[in-house]
Structure formats: structure tokens, C-alpha cells
N, C-alpha and C. Protein backbone atom coordinates (compact mmCIF):
# COMPACT_ATOMS: atom_id res chain seq x y z
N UNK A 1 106.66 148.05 146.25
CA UNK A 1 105.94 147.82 145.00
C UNK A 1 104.77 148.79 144.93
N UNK A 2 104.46 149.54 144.30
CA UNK A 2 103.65 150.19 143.76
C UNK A 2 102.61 149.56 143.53
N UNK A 3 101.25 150.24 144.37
CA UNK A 3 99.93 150.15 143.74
C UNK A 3 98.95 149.80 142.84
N UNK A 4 98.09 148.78 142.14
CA UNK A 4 97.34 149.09 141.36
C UNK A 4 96.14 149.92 141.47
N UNK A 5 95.85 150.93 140.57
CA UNK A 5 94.78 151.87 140.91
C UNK A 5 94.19 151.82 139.86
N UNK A 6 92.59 151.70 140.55
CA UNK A 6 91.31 152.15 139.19
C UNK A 6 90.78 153.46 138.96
N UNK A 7 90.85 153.92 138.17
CA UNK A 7 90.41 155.77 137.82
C UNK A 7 88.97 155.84 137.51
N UNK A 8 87.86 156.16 138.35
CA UNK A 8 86.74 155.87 137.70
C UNK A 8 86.22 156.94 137.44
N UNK A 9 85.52 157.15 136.38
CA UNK A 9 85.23 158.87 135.74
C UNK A 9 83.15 158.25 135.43
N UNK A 10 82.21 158.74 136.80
CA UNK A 10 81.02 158.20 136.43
C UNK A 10 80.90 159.59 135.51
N UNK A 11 80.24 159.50 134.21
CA UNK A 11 80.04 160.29 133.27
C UNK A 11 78.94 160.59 132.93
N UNK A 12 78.54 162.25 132.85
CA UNK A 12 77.69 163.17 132.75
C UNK A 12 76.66 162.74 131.51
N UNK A 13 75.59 162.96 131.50
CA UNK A 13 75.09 162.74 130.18
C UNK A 13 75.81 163.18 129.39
N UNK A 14 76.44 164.46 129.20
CA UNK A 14 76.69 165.22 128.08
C UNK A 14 78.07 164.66 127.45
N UNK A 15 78.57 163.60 128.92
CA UNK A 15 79.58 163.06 128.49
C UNK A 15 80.96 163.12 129.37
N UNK A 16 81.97 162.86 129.22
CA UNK A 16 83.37 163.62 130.06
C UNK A 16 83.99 165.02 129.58
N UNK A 17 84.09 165.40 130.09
CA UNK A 17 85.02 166.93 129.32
C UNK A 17 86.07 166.45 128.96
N UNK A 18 86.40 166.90 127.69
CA UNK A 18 87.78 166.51 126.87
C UNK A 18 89.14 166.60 128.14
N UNK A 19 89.15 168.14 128.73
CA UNK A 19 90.30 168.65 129.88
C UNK A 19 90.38 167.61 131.02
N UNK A 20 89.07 166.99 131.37
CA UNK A 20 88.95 166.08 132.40
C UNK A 20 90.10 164.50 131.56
N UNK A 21 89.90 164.02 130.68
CA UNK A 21 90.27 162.93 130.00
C UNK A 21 91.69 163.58 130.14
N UNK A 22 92.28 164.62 129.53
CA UNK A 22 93.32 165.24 129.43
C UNK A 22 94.17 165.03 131.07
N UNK A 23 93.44 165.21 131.73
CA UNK A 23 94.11 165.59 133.06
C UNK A 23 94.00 163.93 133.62
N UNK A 24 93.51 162.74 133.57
CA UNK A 24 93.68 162.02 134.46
C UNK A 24 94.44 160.86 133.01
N UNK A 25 94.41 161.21 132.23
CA UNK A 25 95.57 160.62 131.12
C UNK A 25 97.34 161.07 131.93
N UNK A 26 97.11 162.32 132.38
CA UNK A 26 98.63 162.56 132.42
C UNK A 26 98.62 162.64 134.37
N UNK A 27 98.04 161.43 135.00
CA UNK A 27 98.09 161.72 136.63
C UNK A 27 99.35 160.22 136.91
N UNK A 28 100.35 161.04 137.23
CA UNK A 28 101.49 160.70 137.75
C UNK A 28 101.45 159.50 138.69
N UNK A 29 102.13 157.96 138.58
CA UNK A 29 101.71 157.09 139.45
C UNK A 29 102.93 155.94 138.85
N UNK A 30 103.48 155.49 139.89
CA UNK A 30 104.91 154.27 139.59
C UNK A 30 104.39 152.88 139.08
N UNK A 31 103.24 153.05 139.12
CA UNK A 31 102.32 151.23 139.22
C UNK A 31 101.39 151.48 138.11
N UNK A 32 100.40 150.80 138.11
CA UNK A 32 99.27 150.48 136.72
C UNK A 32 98.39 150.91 137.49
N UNK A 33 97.92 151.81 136.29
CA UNK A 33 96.36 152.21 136.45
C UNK A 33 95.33 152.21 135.60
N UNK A 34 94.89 151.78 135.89
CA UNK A 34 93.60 151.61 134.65
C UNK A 34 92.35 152.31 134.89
N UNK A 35 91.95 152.45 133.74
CA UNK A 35 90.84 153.40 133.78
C UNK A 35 89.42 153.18 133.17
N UNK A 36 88.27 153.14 133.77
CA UNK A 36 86.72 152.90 133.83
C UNK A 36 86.20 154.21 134.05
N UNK A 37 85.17 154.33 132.59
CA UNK A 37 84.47 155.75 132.29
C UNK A 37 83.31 154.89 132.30
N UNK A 38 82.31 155.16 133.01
CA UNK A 38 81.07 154.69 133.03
C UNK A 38 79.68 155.61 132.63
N UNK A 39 78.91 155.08 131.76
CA UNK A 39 77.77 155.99 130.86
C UNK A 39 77.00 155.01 130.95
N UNK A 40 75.85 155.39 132.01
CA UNK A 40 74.46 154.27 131.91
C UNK A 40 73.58 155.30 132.11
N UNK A 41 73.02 156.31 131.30
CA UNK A 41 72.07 156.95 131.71
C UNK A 41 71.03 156.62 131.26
N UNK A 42 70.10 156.82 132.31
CA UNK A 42 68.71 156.54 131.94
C UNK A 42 67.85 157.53 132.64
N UNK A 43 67.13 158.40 131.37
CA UNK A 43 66.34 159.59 131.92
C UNK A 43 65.31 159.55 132.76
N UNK A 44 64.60 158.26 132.56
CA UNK A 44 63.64 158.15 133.24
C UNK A 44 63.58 157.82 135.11
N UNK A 45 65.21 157.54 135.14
CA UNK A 45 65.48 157.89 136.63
C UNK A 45 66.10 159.09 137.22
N UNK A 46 66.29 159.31 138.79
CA UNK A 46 66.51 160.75 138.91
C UNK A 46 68.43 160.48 139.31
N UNK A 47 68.91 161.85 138.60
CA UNK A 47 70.40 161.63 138.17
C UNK A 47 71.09 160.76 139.78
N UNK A 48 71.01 161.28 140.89
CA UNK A 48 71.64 160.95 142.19
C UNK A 48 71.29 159.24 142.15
N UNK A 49 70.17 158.39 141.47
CA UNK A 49 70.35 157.17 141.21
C UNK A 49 71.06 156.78 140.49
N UNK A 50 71.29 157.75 139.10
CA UNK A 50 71.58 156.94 138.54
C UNK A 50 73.45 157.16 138.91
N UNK A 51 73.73 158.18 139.42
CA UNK A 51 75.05 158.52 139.69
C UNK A 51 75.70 157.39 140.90
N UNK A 52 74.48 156.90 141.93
CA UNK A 52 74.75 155.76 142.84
C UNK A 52 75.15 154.67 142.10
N UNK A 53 74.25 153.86 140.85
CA UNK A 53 74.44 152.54 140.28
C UNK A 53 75.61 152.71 139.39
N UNK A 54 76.28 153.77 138.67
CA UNK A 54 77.66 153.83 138.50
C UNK A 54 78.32 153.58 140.08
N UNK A 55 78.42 154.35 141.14
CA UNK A 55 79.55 153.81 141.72
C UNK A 55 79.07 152.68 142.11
N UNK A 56 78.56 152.47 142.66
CA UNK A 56 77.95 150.89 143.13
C UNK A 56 79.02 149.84 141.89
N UNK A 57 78.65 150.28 140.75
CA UNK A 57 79.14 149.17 139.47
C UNK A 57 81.23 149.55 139.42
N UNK A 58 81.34 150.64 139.79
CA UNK A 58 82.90 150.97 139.62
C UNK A 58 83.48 150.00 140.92
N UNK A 59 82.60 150.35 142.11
CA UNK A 59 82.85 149.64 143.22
C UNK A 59 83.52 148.41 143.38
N UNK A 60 82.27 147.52 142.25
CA UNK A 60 82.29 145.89 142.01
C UNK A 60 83.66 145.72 141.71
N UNK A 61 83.64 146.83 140.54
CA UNK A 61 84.72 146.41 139.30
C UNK A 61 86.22 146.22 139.49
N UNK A 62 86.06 147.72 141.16
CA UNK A 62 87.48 147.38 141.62
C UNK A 62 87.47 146.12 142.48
N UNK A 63 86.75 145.68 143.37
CA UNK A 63 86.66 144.73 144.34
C UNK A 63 87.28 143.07 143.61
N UNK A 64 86.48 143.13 142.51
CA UNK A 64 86.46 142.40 141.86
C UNK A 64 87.75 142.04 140.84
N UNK A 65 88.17 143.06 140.62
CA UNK A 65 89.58 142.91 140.04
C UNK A 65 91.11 143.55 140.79
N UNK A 66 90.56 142.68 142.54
CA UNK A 66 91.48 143.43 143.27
C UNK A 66 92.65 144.30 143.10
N UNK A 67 91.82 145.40 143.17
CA UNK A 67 92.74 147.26 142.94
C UNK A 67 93.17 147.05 144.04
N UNK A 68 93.82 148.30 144.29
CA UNK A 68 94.79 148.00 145.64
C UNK A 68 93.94 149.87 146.39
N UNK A 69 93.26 150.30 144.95
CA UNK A 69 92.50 151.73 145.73
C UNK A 69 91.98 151.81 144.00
N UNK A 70 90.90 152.68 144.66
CA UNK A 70 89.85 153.30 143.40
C UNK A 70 89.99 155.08 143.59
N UNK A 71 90.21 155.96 142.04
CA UNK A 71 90.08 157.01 143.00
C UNK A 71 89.04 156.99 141.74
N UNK A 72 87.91 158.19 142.01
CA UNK A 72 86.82 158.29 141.29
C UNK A 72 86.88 159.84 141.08
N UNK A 73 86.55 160.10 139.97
CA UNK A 73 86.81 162.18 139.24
C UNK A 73 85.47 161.97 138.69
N UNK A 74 85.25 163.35 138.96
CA UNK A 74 84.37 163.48 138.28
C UNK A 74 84.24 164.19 136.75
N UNK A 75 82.92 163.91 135.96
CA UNK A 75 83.12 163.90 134.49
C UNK A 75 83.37 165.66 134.01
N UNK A 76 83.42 166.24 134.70
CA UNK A 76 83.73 168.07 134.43
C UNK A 76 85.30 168.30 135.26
N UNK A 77 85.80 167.66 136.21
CA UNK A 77 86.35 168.01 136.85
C UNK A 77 88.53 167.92 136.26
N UNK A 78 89.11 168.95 136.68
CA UNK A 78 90.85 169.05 135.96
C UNK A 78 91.21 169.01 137.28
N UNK A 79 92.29 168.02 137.30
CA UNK A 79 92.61 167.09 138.53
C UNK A 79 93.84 167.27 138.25
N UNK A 80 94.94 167.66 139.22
CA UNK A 80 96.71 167.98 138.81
C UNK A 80 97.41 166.86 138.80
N UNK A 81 98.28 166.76 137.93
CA UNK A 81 99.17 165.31 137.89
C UNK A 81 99.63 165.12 139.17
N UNK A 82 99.79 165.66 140.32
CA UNK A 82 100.10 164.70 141.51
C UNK A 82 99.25 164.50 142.22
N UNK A 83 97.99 164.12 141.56
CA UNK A 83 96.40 164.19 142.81
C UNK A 83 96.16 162.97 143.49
N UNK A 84 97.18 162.51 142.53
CA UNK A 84 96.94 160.47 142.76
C UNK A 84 97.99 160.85 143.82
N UNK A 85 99.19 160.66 144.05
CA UNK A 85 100.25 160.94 144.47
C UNK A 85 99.95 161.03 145.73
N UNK A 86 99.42 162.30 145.89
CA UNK A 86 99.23 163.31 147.31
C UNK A 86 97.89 162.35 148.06
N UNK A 87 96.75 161.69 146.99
CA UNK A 87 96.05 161.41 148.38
C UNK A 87 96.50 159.89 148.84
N UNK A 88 97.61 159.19 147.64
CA UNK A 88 97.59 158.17 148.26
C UNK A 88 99.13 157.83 149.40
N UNK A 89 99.85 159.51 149.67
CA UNK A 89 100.52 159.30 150.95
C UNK A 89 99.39 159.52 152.52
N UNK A 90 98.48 159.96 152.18
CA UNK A 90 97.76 159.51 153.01
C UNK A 90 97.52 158.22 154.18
N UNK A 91 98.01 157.88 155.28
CA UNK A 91 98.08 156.55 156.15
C UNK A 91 96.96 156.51 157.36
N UNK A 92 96.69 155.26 157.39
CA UNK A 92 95.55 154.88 158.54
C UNK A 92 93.89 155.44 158.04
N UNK A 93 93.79 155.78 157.05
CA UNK A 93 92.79 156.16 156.50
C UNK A 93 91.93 155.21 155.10
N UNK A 94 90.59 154.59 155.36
CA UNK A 94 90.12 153.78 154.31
C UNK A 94 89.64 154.45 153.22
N UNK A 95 89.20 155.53 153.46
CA UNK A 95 88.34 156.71 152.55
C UNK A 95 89.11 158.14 152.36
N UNK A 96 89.62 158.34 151.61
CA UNK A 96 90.47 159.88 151.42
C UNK A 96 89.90 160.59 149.96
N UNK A 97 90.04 161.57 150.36
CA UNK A 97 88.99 162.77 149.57
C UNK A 97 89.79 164.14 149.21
N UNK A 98 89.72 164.47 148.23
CA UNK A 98 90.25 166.16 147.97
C UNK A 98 88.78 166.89 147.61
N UNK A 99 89.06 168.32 148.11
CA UNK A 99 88.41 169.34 147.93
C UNK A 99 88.33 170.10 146.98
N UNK A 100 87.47 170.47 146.19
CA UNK A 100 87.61 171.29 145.01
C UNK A 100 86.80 172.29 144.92
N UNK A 101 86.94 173.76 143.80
CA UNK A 101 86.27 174.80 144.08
C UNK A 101 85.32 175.12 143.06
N UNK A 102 83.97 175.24 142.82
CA UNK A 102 83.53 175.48 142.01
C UNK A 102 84.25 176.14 140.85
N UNK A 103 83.69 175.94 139.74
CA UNK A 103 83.99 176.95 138.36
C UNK A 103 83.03 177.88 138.19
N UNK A 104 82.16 178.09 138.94
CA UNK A 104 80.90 179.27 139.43
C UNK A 104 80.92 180.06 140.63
N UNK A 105 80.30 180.68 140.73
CA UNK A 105 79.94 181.52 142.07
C UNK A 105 81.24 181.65 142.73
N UNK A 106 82.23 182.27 142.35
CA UNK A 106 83.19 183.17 142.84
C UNK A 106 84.41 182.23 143.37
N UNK A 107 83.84 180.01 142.38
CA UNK A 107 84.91 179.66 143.08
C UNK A 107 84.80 179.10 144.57
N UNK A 108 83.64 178.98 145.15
CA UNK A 108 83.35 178.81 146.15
C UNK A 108 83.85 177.25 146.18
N UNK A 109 84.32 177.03 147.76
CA UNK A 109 84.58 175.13 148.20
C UNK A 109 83.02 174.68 147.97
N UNK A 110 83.51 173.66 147.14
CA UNK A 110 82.27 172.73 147.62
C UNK A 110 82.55 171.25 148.09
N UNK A 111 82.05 172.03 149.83
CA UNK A 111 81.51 170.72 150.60
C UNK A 111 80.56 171.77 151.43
N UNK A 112 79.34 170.40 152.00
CA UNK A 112 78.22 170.96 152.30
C UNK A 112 78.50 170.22 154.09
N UNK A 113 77.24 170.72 154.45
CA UNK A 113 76.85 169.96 156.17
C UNK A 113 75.82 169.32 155.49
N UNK A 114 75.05 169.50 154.85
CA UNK A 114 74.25 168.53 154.16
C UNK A 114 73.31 168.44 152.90
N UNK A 115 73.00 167.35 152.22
CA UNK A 115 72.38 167.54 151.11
C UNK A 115 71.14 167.40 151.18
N UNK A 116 70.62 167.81 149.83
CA UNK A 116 68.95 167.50 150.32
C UNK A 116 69.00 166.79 148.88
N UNK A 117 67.55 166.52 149.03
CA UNK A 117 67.29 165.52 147.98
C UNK A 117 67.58 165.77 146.55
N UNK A 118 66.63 167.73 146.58
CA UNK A 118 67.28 168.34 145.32
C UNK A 118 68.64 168.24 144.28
N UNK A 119 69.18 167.82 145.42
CA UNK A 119 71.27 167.76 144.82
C UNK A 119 71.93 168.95 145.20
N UNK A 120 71.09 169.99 146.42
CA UNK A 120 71.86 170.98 146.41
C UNK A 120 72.29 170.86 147.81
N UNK A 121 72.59 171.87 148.59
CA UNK A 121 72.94 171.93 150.12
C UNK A 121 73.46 172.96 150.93
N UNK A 122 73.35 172.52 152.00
CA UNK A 122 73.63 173.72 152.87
C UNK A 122 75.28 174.43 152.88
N UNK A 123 76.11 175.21 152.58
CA UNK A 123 77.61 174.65 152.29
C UNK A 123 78.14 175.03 153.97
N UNK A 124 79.04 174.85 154.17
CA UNK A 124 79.46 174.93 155.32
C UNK A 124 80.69 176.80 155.17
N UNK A 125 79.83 176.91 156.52
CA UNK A 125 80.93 178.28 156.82
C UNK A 125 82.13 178.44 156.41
N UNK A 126 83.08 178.78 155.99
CA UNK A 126 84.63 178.68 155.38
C UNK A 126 85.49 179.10 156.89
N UNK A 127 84.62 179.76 158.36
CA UNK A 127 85.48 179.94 159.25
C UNK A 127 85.69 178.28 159.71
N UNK A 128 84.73 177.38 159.36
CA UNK A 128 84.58 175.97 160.50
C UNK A 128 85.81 175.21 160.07
């Protein structure tokens, strides 16, 4: 039996990108998935809070309406119809993650060794 999965898209002030909606409308999956776009911005806090109390709230939402997995995109991001697919043959693993490459700076991976408060970070060597 196939999966229920929650799609959670925490969303940018400016909003979701149309291509982003486009791309997790057409993500390939045998079971039900439903989908939670979340918009609570509030300027007067700093974005990495307010980007926490979305997942914190997507978190609930799956817990709470026992999903069987949450995957979470982000609100700029074009995700390939088998993204669901591929991370959920994944086994023995509670937390699974894909890698993606900037749409700036030449395309570069972004994952870091660490963040700083700013929102930016150190990125990690591409030999490691």
C-alpha cells in the first residue's frame, strides 16, 4: 500500500514561484498527497524564525494528521517528477534530504559545514 505524503512548500514573502507549484503539482506518487503552502510572515521578526514556526506548524500538521512522511520544497525551488519517488526508496533512514544547486554563482551545491546567524555559510569543499 502506498504512502500518504504531505508536500510542504514554507513560502517566501514574495510568495511560491509559479514553476515551483508547477513542479510539485506534477511529482509522481501511487498514494495521496496532499499539499500545505504556508504564508505567516511577519516583518517584524527575523526570516530564519519565521521560516522555523512554518516548519514547526507543517510538522504538527503532519504528526497530527498521521502522514506516513512530509517532504518539504522550498518556495523558489523545480523539483523533478521522481523526487518523491527516489527519496522515498530510501531504507533505515528517519530524515532523507536531496541536494540542490544554486541558480547563482556558477550553480554552485548548496550545503554548508555551517551556518551563521546571517543565513549564510561556510560551503563545504566539493573534494570532501
Amino acid at each position: 500500500m502506498a504512502k500518504r505524503i504531505l508536500v510542504t512548500v514554507p513560502a517566501a514573502p514574495s510568495g511560491v514561484h509559479p514553476l515551483t507549484l508547477q513542479s510539485i503539482m506534477a511529482l509522481k506518487w501511487d498514494g495521496a498527497i496532499d499539499y500545505l503552502i504556508l504564508r505567516n510572515d511577519q516583518p517584524d521578526r527575523p526570516h530564519y524564525h519565521d521560516l522555523a514556526l512554518k516548519l514547526n506548524t507543517a510538522r504538527e500538521f503532519a504528526l497530527l494528521g498521521d502522514y506516513d512522511a512530509m517532504m518539504v520544497i522550498e518556495a523558489d525551488m523545480i523539483v523533478p517528477s521522481h523526487a518523491l519517488q527516489r527519496l522515498m526508496r530510501v531504507r533505515g533512514a528517519d530524515i532523507v534530504y536531496a541536494l540542490y544547486c544554486s541558480r547563482r554563482d556558477h550553480h554552485q551545491w548548496l550545503v554548508f559545514e555551517s551556518i551563521i546567524s546571517e543565513g549564510g555559510g561556510v560551503p563545504i569543499d566539493r573534494a570532501q
